[in-house]
N, C-alpha and C. Protein backbone atom coordinates (compact mmCIF):
# COMPACT_ATOMS: atom_id res chain seq x y z
N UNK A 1 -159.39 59.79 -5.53
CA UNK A 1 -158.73 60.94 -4.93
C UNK A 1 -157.33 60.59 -4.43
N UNK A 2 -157.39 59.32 -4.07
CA UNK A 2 -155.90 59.03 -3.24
C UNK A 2 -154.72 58.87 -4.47
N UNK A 3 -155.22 58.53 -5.36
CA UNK A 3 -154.27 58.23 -6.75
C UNK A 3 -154.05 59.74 -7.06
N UNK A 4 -154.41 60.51 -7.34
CA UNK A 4 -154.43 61.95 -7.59
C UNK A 4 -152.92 62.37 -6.59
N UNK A 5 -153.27 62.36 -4.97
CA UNK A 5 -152.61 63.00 -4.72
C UNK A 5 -151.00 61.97 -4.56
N UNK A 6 -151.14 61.01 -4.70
CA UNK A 6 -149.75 59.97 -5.14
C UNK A 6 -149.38 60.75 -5.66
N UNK A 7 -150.06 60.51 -6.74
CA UNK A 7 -149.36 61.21 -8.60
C UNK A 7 -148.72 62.39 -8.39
N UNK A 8 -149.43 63.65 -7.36
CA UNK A 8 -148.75 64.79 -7.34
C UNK A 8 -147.59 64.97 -6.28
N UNK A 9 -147.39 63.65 -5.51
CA UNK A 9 -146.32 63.54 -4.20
C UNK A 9 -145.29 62.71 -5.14
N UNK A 10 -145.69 61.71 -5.71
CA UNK A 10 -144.54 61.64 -6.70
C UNK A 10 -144.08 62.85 -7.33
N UNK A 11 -144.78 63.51 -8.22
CA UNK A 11 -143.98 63.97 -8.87
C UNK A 11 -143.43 65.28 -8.84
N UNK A 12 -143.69 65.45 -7.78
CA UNK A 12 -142.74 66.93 -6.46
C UNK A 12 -142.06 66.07 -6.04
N UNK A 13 -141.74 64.96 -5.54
CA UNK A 13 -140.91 63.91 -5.55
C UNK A 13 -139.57 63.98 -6.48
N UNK A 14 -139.94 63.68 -7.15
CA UNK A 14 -138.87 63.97 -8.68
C UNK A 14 -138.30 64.90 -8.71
N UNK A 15 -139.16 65.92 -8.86
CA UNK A 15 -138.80 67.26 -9.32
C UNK A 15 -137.56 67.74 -8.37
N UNK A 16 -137.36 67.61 -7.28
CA UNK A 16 -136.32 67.53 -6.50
C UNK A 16 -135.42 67.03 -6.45
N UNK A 17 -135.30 65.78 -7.42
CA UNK A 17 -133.91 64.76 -7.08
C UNK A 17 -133.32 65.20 -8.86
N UNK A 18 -132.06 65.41 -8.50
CA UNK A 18 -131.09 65.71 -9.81
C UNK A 18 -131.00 64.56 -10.35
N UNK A 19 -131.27 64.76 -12.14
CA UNK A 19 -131.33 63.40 -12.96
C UNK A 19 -129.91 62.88 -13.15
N UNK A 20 -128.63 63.34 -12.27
CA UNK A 20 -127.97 62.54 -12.36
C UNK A 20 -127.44 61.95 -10.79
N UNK A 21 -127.35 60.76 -10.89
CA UNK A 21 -126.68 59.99 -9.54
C UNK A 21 -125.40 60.38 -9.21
N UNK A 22 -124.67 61.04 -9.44
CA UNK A 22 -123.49 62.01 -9.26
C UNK A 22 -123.80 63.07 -8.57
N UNK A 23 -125.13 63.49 -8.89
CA UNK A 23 -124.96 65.09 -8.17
C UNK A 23 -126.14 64.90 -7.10
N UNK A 24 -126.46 63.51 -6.08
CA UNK A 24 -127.34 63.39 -5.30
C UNK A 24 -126.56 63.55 -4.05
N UNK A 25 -126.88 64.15 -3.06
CA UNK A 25 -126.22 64.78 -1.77
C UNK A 25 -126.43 63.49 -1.07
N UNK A 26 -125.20 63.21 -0.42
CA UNK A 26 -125.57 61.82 0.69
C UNK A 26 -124.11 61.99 2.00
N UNK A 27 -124.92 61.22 2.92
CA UNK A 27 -123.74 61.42 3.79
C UNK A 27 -123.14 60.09 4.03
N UNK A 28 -122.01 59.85 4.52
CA UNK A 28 -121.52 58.72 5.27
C UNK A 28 -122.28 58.16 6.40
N UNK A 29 -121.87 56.76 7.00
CA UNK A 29 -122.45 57.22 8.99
C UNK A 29 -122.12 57.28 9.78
N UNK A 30 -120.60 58.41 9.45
CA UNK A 30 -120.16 58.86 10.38
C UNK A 30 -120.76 60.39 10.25
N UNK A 31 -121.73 60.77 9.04
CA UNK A 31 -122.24 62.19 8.65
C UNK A 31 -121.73 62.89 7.89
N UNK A 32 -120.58 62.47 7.54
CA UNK A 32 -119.76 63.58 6.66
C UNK A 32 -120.22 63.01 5.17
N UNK A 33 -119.71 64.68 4.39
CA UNK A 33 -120.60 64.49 3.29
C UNK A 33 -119.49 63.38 2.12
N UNK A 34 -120.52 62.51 1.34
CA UNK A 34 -119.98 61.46 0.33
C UNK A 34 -120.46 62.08 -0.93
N UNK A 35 -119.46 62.07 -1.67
CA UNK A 35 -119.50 62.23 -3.16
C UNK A 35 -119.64 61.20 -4.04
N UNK A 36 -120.95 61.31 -4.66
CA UNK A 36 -121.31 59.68 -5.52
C UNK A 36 -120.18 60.25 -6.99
N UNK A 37 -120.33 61.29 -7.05
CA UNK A 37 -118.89 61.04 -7.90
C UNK A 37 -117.49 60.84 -8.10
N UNK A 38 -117.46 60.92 -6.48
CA UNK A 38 -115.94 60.38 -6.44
C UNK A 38 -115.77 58.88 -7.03
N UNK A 39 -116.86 58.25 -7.11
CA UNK A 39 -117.11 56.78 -7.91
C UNK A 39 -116.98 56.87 -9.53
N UNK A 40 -116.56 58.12 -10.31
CA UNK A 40 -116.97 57.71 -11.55
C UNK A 40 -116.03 56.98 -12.28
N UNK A 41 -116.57 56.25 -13.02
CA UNK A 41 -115.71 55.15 -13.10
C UNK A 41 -115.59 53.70 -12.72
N UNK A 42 -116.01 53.52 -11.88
CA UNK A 42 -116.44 52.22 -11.47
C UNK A 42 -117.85 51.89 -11.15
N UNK A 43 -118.49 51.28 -11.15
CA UNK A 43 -119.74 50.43 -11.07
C UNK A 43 -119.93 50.49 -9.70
N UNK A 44 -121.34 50.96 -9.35
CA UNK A 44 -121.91 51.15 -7.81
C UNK A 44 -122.99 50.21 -7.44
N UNK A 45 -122.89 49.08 -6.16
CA UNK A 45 -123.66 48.34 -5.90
C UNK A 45 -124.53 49.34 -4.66
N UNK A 46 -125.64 49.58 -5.33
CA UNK A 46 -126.15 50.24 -3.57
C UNK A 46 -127.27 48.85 -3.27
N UNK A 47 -127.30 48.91 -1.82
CA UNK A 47 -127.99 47.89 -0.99
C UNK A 47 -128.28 48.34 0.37
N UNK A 48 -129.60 48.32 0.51
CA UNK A 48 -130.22 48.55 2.01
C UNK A 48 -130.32 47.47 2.55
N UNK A 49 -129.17 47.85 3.98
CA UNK A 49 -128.71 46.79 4.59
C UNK A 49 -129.32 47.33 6.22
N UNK A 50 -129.32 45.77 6.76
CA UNK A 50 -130.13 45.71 8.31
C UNK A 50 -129.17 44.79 9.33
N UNK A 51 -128.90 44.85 10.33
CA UNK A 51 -128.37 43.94 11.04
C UNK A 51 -128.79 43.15 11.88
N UNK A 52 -130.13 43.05 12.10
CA UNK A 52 -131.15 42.31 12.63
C UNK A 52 -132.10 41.30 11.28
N UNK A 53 -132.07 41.13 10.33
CA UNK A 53 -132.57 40.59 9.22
C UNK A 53 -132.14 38.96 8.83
N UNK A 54 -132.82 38.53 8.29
CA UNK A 54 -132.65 37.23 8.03
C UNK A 54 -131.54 37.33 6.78
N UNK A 55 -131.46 38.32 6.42
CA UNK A 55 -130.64 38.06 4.95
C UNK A 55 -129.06 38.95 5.12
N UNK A 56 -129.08 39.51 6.49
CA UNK A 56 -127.99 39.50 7.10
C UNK A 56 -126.53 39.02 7.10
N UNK A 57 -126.80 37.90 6.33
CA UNK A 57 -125.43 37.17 6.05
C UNK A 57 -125.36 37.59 4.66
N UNK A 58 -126.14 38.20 4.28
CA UNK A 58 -125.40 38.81 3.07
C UNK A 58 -123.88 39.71 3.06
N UNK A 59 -123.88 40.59 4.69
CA UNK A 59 -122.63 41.17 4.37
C UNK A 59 -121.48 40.59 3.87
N UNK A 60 -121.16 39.60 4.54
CA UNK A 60 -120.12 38.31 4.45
C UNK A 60 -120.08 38.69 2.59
N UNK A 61 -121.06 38.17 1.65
CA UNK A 61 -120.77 38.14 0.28
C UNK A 61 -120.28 40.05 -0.31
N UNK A 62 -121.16 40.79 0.20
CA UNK A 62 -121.06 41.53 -0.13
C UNK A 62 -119.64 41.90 -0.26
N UNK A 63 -119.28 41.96 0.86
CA UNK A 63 -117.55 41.94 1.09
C UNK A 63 -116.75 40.91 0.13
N UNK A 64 -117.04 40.34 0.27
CA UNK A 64 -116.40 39.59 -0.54
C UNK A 64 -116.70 39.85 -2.05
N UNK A 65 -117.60 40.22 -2.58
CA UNK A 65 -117.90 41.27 -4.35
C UNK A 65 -116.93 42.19 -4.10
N UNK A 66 -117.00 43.39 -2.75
CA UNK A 66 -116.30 44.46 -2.92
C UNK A 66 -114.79 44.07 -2.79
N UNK A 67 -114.17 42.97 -2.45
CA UNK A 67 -112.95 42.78 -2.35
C UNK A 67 -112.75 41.94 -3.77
N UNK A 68 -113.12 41.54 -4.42
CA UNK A 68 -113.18 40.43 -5.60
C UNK A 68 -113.12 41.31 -6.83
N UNK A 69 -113.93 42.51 -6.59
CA UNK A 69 -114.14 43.57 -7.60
C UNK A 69 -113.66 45.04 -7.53
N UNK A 70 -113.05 45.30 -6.51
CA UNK A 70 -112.63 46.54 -5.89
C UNK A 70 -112.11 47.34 -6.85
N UNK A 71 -111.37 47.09 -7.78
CA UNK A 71 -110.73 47.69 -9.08
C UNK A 71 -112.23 48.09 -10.15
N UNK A 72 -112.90 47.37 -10.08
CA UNK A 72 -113.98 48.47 -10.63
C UNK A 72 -115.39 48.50 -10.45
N UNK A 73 -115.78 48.12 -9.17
CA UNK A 73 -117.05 48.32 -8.12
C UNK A 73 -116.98 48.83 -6.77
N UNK A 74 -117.92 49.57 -6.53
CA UNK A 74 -117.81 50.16 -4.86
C UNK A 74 -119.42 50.01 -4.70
N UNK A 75 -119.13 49.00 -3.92
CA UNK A 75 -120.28 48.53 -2.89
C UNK A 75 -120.78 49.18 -2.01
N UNK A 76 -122.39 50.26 -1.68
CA UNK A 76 -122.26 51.14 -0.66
C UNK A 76 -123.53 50.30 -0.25
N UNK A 77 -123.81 50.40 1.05
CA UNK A 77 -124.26 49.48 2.21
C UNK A 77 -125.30 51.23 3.15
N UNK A 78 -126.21 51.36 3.07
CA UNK A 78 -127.29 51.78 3.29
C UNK A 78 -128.50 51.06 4.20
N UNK A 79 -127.94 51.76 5.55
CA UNK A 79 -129.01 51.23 6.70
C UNK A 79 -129.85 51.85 6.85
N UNK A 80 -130.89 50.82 6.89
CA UNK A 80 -132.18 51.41 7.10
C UNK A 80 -133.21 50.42 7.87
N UNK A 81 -134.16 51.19 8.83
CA UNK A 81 -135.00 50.57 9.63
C UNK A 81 -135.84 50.50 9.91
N UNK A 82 -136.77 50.23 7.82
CA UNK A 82 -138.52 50.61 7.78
C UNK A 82 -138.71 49.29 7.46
N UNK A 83 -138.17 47.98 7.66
CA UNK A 83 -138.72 46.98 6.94
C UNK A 83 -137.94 46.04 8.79
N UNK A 84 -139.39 46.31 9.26
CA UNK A 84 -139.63 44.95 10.61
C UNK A 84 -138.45 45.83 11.82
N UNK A 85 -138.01 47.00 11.65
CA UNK A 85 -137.81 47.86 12.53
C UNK A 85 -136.26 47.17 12.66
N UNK A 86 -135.29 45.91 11.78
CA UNK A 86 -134.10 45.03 11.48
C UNK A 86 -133.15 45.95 11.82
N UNK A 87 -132.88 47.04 11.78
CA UNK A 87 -131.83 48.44 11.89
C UNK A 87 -132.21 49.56 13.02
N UNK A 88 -132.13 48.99 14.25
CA UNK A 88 -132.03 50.37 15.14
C UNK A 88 -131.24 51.26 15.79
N UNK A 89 -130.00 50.28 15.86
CA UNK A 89 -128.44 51.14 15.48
C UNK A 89 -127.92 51.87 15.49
N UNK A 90 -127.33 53.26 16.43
CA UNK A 90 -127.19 54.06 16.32
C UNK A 90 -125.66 54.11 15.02
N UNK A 91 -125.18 55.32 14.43
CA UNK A 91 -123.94 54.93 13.60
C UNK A 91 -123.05 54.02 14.18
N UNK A 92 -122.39 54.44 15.53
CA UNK A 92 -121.50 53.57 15.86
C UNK A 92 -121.86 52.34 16.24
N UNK A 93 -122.84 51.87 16.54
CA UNK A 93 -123.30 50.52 16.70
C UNK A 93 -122.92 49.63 15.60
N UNK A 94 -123.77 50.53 14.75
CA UNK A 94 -123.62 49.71 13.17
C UNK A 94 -122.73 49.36 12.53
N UNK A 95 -121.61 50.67 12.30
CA UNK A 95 -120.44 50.24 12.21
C UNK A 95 -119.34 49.07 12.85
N UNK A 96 -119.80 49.09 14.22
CA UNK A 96 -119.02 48.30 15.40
C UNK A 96 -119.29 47.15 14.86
N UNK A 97 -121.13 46.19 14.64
CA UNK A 97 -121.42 45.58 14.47
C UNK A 97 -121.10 44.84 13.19
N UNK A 98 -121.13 45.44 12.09
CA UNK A 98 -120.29 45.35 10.33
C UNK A 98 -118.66 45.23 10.57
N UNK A 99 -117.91 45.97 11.19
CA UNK A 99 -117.10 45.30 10.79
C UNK A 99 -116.18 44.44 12.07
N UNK A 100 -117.24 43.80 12.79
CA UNK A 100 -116.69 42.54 13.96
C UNK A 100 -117.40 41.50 13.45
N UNK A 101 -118.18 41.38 13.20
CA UNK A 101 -119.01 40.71 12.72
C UNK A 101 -118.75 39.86 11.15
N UNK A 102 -118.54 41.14 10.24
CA UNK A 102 -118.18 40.83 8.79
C UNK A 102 -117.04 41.46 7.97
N UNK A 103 -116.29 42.40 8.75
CA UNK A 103 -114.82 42.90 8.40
C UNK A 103 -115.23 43.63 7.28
N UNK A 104 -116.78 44.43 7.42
CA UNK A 104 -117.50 45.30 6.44
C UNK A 104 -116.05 47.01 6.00
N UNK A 105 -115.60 46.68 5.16
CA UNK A 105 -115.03 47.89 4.17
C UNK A 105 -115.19 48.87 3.80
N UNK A 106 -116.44 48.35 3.11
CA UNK A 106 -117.17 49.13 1.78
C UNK A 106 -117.76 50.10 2.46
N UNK A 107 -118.21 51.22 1.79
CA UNK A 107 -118.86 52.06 2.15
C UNK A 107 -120.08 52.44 3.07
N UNK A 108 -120.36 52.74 4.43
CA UNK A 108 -122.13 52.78 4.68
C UNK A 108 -122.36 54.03 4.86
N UNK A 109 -123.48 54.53 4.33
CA UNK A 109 -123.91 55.59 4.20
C UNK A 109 -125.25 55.79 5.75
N UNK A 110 -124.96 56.88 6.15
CA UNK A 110 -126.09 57.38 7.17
C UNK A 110 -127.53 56.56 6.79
N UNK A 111 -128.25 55.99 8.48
CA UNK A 111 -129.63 55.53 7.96
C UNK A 111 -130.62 56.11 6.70
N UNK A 112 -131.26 55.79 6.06
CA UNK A 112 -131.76 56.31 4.84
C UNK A 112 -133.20 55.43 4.79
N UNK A 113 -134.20 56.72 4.47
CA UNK A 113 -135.53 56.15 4.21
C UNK A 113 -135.24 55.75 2.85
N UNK A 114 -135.96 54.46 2.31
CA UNK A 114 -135.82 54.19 1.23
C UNK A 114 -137.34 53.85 0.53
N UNK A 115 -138.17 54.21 1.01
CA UNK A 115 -139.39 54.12 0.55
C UNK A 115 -140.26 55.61 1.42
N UNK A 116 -141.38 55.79 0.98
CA UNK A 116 -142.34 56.85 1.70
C UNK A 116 -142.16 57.74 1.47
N UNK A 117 -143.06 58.88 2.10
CA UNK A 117 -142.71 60.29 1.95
C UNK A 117 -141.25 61.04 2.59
N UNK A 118 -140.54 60.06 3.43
CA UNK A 118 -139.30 61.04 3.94
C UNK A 118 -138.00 60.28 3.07
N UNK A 119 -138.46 59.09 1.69
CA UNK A 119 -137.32 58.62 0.98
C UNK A 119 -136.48 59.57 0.35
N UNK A 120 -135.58 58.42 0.48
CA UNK A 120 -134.32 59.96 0.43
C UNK A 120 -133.60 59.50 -0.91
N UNK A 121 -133.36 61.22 -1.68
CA UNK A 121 -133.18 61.47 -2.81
C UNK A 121 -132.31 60.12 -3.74
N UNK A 122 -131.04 59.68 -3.13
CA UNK A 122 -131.05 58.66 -3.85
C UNK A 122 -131.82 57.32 -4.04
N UNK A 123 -132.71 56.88 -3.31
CA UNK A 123 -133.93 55.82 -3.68
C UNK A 123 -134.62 56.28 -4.68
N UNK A 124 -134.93 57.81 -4.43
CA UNK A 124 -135.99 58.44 -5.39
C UNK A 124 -135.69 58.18 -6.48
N UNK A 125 -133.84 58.17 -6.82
CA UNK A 125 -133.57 58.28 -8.21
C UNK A 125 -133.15 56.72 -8.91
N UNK A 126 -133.07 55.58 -8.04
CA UNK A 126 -133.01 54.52 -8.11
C UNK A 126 -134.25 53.99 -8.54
N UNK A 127 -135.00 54.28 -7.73
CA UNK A 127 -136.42 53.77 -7.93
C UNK A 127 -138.11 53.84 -9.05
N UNK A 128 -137.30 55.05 -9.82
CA UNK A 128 -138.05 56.18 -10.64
C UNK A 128 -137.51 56.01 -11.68
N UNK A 129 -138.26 55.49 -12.97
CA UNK A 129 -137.79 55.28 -14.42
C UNK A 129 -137.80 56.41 -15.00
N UNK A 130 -138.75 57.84 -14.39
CA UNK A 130 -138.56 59.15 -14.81
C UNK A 130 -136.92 59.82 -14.39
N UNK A 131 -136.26 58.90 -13.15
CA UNK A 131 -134.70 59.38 -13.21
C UNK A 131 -133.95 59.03 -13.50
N UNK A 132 -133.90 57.54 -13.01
CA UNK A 132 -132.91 56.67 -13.88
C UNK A 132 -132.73 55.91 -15.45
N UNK A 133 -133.88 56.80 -15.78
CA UNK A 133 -134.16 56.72 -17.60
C UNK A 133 -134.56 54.82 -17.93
N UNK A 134 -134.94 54.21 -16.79
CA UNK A 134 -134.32 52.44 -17.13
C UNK A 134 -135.69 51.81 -16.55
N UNK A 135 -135.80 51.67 -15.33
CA UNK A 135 -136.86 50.68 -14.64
C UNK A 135 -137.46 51.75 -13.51
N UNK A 136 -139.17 51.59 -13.57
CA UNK A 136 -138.98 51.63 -11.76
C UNK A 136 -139.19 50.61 -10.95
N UNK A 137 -139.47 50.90 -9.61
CA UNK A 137 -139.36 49.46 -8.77
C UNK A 137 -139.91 50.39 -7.59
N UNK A 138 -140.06 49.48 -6.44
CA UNK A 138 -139.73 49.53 -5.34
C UNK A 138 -139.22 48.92 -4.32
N UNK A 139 -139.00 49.42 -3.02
CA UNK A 139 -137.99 48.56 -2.44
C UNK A 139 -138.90 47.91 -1.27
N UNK A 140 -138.57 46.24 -2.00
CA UNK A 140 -140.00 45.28 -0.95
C UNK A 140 -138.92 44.86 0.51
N UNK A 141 -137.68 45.14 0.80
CA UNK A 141 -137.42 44.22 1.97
C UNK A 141 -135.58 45.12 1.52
N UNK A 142 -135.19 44.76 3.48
CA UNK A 142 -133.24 44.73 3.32
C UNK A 142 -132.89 43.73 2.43
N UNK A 143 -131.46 44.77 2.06
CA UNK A 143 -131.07 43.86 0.84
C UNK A 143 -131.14 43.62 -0.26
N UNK A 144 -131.91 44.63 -0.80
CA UNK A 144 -132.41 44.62 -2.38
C UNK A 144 -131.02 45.68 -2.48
N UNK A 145 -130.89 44.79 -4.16
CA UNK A 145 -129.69 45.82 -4.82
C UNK A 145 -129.72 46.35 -5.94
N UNK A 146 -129.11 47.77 -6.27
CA UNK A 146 -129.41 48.29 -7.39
C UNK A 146 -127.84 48.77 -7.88
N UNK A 147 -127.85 48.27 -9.33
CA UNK A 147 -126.34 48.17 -9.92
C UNK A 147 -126.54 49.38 -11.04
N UNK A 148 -125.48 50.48 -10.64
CA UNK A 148 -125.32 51.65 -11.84
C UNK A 148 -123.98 51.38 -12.41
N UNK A 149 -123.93 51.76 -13.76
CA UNK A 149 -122.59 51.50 -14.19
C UNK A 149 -121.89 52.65 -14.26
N UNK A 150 -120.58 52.37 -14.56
CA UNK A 150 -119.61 53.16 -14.20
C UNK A 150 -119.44 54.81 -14.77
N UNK A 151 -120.54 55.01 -15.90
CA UNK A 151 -121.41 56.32 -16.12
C UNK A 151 -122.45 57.02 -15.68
N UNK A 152 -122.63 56.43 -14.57
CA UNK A 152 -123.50 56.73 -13.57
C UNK A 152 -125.48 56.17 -14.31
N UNK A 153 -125.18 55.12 -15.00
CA UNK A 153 -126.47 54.91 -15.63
C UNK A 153 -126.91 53.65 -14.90
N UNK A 154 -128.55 53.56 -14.62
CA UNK A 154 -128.58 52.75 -13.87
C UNK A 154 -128.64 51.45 -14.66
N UNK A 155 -128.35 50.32 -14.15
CA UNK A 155 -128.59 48.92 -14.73
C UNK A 155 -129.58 47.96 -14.74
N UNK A 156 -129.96 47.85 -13.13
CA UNK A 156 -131.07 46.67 -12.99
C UNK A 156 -131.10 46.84 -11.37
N UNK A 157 -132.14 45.94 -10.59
CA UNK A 157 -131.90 45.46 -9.15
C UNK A 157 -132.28 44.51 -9.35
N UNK A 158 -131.98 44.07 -7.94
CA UNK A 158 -132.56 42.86 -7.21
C UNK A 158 -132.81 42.76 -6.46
N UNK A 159 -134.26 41.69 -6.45
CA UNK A 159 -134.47 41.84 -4.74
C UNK A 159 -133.66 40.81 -3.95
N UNK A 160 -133.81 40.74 -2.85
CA UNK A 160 -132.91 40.44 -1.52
C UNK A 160 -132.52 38.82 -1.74
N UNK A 161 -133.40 38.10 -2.61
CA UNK A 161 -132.98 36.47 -2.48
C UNK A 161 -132.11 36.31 -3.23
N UNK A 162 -131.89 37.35 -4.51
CA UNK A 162 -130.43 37.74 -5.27
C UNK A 162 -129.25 37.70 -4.30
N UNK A 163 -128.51 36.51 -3.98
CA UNK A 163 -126.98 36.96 -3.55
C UNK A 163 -126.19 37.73 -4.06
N UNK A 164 -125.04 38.59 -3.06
CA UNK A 164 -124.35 39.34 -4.30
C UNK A 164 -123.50 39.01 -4.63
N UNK A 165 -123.02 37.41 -4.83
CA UNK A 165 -122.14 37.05 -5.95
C UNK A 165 -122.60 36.10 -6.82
N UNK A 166 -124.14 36.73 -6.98
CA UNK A 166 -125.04 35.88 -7.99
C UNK A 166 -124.30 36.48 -9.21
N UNK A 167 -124.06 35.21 -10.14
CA UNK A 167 -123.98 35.54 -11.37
C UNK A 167 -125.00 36.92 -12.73
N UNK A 168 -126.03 37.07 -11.58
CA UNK A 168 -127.37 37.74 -12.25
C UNK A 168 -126.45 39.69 -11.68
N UNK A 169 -125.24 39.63 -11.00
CA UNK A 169 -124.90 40.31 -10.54
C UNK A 169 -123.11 41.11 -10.83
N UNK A 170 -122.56 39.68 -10.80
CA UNK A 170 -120.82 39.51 -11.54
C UNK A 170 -121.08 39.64 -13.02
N UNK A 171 -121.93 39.08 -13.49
CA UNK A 171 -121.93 39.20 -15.30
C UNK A 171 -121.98 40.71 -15.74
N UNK A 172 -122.27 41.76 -14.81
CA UNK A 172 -121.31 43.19 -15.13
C UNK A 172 -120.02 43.12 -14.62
N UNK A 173 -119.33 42.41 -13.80
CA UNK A 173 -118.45 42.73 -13.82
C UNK A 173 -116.67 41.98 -14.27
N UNK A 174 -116.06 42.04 -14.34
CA UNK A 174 -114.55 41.77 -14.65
C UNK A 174 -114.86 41.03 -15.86
């Protein structure tokens, strides 16, 4: 019975998220609304990021991809605080904290469920081989990254022990 009603929460799940990553509604975290297509054209690293996490020092690289690659990647940085409660943050915290801390740039988008019933539409479409036509997955921990290319098609992820200037990561880019 419990598989049954998965199957049908997935796939009212779906049915809701637009099959393209361009036309998924998202906000900044300052709230205002972000256009994933103002990206077309360049290659999108999304990553659910925590500031309490062991893998935390990832911003440091991250920044450093988005400054290394800026001409044709935009790195967006997605807090979230379902994995060990790592993100409790209000926006301005977070922000304060990213860029004193790591001189964070790149994009962060408003906290975001990225797993469960309140995951939000872009995980859905990251995560779902019925949207992103490619893999599904899910998201085991902060820090996992998922690389779309610059047609808005998705590529691959990784999970969190992936650095992001792992070669498993630059070999899309320059």
């Amino acid at each position: 019975m419990k598989l049954i009603n998965r199957a049908k929460l997935s796939t009212e799940k779906i049915q809701n998220v637009p099959t393209s990553i361009y036309d998924i509604e998202l906000n900044d975290l300052q709230g205002n609304p972000m256009s994933l297509s103002d990206f077309k054209g360049k290659k999108m690293l999304f990553v659910n990021v925590a500031s309490k996490c062991g893998f935390t020092k990832q911003y440091k690289e991250l920044q450093e991809l988005s400054d290394t690659y800026k001409d044709e990647l935009v790195v967006i940085g997605s807090p979230c605080n379902q994995f060990g409660k790592q993100e409790p943050g209000n926006a301005s915290q977070i922000q304060e904290f990213c860029q004193v801390n790591f001189g964070v740039t790149f994009p962060l988008t408003e906290k975001l469920e990225v797993k469960g019933k309140k995951q939000h539409p872009l995980y859905t479409w990251l995560t779902h081989k019925e949207l992103n036509g490619k893999k599904g997955s899910s998201v085991k921990w902060n820090f996992q990254k998922y690389v779309v290319d610059e047609n808005g098609e998705f590529i691959n992820y990784y999970y969190s022990l992936t650095k992001p200037m792992s070669s498993k990561i630059t070999k899309y880019l320059g």
